[in-house]
PDB file of N, CA and C in Angstrom:
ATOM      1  N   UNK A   1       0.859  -1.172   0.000  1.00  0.00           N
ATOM      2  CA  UNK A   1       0.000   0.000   0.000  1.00  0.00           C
ATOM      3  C   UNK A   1       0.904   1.233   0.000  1.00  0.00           C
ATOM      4  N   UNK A   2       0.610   2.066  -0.810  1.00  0.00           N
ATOM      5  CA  UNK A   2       1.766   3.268  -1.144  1.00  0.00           C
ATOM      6  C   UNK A   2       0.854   4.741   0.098  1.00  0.00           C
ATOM      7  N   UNK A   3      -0.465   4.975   0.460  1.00  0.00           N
ATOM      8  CA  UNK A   3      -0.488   6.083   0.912  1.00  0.00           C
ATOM      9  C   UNK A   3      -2.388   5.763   1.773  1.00  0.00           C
ATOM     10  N   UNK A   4      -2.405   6.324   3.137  1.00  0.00           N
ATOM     11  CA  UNK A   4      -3.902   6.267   3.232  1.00  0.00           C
ATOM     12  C   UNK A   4      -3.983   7.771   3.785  1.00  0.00           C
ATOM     13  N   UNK A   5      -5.167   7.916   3.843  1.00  0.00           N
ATOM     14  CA  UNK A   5      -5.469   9.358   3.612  1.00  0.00           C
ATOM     15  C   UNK A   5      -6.922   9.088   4.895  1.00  0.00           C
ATOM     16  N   UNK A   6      -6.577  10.736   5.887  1.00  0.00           N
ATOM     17  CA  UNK A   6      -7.052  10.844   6.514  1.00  0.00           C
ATOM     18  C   UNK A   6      -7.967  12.120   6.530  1.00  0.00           C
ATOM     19  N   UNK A   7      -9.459  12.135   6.607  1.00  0.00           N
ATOM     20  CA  UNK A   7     -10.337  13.275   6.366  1.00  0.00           C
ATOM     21  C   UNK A   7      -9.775  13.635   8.373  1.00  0.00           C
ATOM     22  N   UNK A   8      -9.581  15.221   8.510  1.00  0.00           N
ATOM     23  CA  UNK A   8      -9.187  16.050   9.347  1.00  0.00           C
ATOM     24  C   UNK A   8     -10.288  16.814  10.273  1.00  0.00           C
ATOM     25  N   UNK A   9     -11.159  17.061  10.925  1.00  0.00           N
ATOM     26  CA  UNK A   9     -11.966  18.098  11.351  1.00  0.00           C
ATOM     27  C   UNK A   9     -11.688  18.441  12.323  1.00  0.00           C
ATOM     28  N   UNK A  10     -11.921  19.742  12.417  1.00  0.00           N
ATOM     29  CA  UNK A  10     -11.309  20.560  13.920  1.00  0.00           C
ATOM     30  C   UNK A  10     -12.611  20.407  14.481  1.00  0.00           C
ATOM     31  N   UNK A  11     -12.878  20.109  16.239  1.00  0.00           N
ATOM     32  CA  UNK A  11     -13.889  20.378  16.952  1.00  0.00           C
ATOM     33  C   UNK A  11     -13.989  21.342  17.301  1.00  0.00           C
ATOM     34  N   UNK A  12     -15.503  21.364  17.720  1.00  0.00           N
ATOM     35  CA  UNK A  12     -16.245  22.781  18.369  1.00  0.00           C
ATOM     36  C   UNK A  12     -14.657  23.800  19.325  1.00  0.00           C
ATOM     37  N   UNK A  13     -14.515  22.230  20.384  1.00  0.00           N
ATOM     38  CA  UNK A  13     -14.027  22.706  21.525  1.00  0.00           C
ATOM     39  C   UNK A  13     -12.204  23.165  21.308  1.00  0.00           C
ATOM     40  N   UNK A  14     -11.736  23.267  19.807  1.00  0.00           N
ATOM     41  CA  UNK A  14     -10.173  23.573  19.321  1.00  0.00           C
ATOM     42  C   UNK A  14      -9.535  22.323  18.986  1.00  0.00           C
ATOM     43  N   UNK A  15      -9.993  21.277  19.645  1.00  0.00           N
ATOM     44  CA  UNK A  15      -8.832  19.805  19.084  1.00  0.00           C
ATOM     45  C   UNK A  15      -9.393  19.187  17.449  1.00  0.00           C
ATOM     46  N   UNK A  16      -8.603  18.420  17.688  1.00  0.00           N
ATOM     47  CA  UNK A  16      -8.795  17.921  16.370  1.00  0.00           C
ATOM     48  C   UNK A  16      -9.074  16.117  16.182  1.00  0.00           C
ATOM     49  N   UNK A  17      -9.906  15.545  14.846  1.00  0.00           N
ATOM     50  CA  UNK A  17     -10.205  14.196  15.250  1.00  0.00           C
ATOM     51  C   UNK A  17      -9.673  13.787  13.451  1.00  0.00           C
ATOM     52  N   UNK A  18      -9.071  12.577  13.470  1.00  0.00           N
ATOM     53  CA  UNK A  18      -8.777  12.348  12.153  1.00  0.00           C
ATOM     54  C   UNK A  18      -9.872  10.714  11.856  1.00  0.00           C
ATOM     55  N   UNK A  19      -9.943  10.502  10.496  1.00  0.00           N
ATOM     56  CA  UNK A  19     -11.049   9.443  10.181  1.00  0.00           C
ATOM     57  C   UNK A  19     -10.189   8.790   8.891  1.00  0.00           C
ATOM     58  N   UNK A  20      -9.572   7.781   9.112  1.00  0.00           N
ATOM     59  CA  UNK A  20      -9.060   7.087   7.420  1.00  0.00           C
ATOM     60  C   UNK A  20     -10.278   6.898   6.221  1.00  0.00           C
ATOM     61  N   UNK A  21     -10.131   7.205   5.538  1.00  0.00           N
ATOM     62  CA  UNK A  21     -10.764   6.292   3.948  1.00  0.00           C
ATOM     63  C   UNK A  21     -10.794   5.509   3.798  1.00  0.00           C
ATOM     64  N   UNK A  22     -11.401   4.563   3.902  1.00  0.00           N
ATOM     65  CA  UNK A  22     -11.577   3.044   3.361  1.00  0.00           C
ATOM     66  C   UNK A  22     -11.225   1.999   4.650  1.00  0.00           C
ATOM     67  N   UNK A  23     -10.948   2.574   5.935  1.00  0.00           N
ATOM     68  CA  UNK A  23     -10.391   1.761   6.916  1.00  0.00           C
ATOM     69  C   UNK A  23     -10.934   2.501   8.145  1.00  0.00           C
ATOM     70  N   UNK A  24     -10.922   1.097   9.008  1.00  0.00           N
ATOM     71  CA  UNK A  24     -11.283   1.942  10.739  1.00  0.00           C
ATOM     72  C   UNK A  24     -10.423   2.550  11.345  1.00  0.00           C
ATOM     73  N   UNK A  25      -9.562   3.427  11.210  1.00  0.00           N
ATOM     74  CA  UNK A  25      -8.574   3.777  12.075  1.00  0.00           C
ATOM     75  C   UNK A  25      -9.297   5.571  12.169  1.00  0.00           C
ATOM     76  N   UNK A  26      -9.465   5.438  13.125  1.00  0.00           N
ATOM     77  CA  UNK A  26      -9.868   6.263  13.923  1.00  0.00           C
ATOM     78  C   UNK A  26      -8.951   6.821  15.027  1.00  0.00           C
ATOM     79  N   UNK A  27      -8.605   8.916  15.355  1.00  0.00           N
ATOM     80  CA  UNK A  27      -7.963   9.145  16.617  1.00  0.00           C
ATOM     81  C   UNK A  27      -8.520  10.751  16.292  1.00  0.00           C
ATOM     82  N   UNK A  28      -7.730  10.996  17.871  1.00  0.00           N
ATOM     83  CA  UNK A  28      -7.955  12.550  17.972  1.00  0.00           C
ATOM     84  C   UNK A  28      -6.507  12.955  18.364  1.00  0.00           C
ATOM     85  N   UNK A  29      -6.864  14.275  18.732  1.00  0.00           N
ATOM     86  CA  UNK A  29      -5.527  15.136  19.274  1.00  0.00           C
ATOM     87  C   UNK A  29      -6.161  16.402  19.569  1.00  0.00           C
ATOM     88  N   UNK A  30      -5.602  16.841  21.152  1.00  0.00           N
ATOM     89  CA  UNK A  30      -5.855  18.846  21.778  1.00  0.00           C
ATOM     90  C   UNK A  30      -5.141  19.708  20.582  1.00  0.00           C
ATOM     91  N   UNK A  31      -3.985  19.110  19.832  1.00  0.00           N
ATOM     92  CA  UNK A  31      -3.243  20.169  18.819  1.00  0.00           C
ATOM     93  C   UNK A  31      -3.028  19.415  17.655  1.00  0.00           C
ATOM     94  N   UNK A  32      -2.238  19.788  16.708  1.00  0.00           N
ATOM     95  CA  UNK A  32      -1.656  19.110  15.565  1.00  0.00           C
ATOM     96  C   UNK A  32      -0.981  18.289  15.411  1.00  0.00           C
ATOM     97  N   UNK A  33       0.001  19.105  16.290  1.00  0.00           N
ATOM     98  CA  UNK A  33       1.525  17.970  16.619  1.00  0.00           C
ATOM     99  C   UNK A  33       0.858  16.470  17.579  1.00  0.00           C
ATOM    100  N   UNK A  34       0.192  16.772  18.520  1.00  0.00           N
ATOM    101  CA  UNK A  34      -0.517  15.586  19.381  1.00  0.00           C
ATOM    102  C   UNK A  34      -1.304  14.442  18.094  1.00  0.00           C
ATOM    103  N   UNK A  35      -1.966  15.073  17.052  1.00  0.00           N
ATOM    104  CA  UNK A  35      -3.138  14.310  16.255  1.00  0.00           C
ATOM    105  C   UNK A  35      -1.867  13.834  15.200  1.00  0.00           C
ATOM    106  N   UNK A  36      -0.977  14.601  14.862  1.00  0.00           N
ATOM    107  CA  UNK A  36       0.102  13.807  14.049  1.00  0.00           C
ATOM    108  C   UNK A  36       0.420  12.637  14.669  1.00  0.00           C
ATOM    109  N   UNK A  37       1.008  12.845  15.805  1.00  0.00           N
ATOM    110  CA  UNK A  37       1.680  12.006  16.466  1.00  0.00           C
ATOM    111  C   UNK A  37       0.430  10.498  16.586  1.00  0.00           C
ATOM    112  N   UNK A  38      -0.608  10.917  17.197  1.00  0.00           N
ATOM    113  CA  UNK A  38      -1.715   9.911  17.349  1.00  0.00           C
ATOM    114  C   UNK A  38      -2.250   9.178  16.004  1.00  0.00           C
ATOM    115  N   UNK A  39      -1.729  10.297  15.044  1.00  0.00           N
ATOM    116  CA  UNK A  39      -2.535   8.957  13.703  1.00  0.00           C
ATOM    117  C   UNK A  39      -1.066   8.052  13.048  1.00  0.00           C
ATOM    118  N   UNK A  40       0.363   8.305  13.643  1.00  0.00           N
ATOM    119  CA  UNK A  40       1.298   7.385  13.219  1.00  0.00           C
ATOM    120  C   UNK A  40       0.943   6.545  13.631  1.00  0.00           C
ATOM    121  N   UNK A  41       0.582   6.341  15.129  1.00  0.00           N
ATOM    122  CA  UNK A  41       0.651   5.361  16.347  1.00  0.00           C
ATOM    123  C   UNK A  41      -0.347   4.589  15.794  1.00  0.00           C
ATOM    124  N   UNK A  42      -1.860   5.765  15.500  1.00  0.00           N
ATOM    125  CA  UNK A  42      -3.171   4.754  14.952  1.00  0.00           C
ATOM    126  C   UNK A  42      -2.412   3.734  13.754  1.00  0.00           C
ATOM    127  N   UNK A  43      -2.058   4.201  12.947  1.00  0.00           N
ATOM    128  CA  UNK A  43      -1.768   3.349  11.693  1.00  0.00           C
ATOM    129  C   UNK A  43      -0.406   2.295  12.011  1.00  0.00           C
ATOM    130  N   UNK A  44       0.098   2.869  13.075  1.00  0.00           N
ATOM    131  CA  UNK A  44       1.317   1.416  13.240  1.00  0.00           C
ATOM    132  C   UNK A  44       0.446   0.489  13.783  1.00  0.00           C
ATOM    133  N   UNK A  45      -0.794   0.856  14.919  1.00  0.00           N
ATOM    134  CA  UNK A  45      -1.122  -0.290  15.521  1.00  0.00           C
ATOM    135  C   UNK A  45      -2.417  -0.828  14.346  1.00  0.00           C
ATOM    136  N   UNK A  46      -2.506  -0.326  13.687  1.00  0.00           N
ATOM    137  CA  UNK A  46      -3.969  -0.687  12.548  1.00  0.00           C
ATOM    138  C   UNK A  46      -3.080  -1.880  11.814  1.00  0.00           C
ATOM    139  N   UNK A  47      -1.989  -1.540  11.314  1.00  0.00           N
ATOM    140  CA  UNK A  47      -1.236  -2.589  10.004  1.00  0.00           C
ATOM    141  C   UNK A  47      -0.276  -2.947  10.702  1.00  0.00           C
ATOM    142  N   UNK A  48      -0.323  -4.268  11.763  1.00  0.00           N
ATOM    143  CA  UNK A  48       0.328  -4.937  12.510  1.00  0.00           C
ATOM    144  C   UNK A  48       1.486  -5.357  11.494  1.00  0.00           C
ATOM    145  N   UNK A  49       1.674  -5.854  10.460  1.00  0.00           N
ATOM    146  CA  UNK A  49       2.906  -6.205   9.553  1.00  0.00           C
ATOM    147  C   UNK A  49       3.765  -4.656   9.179  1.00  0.00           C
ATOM    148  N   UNK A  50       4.908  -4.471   8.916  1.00  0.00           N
ATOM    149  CA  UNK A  50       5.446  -3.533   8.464  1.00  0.00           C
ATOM    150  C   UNK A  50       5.390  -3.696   6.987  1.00  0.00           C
ATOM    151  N   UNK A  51       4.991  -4.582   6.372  1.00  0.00           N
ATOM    152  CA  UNK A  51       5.109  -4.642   4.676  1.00  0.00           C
ATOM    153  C   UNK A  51       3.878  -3.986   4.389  1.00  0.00           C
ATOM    154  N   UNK A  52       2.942  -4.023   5.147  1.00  0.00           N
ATOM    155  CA  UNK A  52       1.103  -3.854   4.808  1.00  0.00           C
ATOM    156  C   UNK A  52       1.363  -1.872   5.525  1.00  0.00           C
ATOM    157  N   UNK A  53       2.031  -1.906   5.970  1.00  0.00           N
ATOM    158  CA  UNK A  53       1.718  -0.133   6.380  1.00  0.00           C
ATOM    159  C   UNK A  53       2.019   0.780   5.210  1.00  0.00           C
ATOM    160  N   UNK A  54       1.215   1.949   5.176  1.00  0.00           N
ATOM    161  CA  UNK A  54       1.005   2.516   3.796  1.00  0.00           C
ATOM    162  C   UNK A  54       2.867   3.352   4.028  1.00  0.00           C
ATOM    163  N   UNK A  55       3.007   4.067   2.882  1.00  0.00           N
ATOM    164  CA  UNK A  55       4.306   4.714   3.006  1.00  0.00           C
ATOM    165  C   UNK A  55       4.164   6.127   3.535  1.00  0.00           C
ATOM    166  N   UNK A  56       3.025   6.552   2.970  1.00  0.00           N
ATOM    167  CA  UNK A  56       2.928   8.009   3.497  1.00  0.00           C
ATOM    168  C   UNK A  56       1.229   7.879   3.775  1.00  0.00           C
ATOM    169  N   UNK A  57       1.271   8.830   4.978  1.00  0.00           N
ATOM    170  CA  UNK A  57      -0.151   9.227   5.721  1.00  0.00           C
ATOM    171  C   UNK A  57      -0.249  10.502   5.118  1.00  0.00           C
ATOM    172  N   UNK A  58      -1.496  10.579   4.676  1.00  0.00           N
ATOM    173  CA  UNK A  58      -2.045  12.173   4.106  1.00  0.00           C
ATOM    174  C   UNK A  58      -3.137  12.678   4.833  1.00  0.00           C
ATOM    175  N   UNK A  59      -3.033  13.645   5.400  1.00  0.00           N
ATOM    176  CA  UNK A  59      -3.868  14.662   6.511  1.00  0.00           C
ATOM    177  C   UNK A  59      -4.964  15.416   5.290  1.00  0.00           C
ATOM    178  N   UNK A  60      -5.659  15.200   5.687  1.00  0.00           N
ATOM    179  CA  UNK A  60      -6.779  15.811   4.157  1.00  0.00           C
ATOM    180  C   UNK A  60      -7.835  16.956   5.100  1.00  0.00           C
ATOM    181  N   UNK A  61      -7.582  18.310   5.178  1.00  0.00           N
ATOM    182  CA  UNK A  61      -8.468  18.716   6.277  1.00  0.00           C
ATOM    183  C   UNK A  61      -9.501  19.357   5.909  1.00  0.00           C
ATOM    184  N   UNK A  62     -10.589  19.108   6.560  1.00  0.00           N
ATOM    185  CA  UNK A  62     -11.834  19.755   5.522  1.00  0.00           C
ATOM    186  C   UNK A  62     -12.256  20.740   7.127  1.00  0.00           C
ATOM    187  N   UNK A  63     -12.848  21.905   6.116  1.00  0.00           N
ATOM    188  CA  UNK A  63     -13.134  23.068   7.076  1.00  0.00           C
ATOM    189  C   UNK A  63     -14.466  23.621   6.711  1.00  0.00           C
ATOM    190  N   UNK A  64     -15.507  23.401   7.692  1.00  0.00           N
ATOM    191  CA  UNK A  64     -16.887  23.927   7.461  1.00  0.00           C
ATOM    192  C   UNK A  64     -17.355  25.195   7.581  1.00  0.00           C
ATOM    193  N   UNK A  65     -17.628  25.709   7.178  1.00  0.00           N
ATOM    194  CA  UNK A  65     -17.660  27.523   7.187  1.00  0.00           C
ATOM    195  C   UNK A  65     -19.854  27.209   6.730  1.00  0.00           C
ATOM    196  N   UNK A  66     -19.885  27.884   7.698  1.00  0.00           N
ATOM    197  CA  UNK A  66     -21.304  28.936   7.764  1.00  0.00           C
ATOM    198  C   UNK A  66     -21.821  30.091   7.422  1.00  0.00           C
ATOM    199  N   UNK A  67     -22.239  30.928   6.801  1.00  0.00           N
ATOM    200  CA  UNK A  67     -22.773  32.106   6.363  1.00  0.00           C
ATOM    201  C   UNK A  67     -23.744  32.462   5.990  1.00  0.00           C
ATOM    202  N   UNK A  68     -24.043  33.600   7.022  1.00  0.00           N
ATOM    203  CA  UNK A  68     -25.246  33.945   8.128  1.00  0.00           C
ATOM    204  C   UNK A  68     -26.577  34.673   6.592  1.00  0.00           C
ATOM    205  N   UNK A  69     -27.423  34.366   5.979  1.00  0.00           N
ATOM    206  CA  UNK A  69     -28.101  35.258   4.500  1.00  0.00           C
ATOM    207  C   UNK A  69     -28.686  36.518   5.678  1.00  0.00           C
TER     208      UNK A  69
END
C-alpha cells in the first residue's frame, strides 16, 4: 500500500479528530503535533505487519464555514 489518507476536522471545543478512507482507524488530538503524532501510532497499531503499512499518511483537512443570509 503506497499512501492512506485521513479526512481532518477541527472540533467545536479547538482539538482535532482524524477518520481514514476506506479503513477503521480512527484518533484525535488537543493540537496538531498531538493528532500527528496519534494517527502514526493509529496506523502502526492498525497494520500490525510492516510490509502492509502505507508509506505516506495524508492529513486531508476539511473546514466547514457557515454564512449567516
Amino acid at each position: 500500500m503506497k499512501e492512506i489518507i485521513f479526512e481532518v476536522l477541527e472540533d467545536a471545543t479547538g482539538g482535532y479528530s482524524a477518520n481514514a478512507l476506506g479503513y477503521g482507524v480512527h484518533t484525535q488530538g488537543d493540537s496538531l503535533e498531538e493528532l500527528r503524532c496519534n494517527v502514526r501510532e493509529a496506523v502502526n497499531c492498525y497494520f500490525d505487519e510492516e510490509d502492509d503499512r502505507p508509506a505516506i499518511i495524508r492529513l486531508h483537512f476539511v473546514r466547514d464555514e457557515v454564512l449567516a443570509v
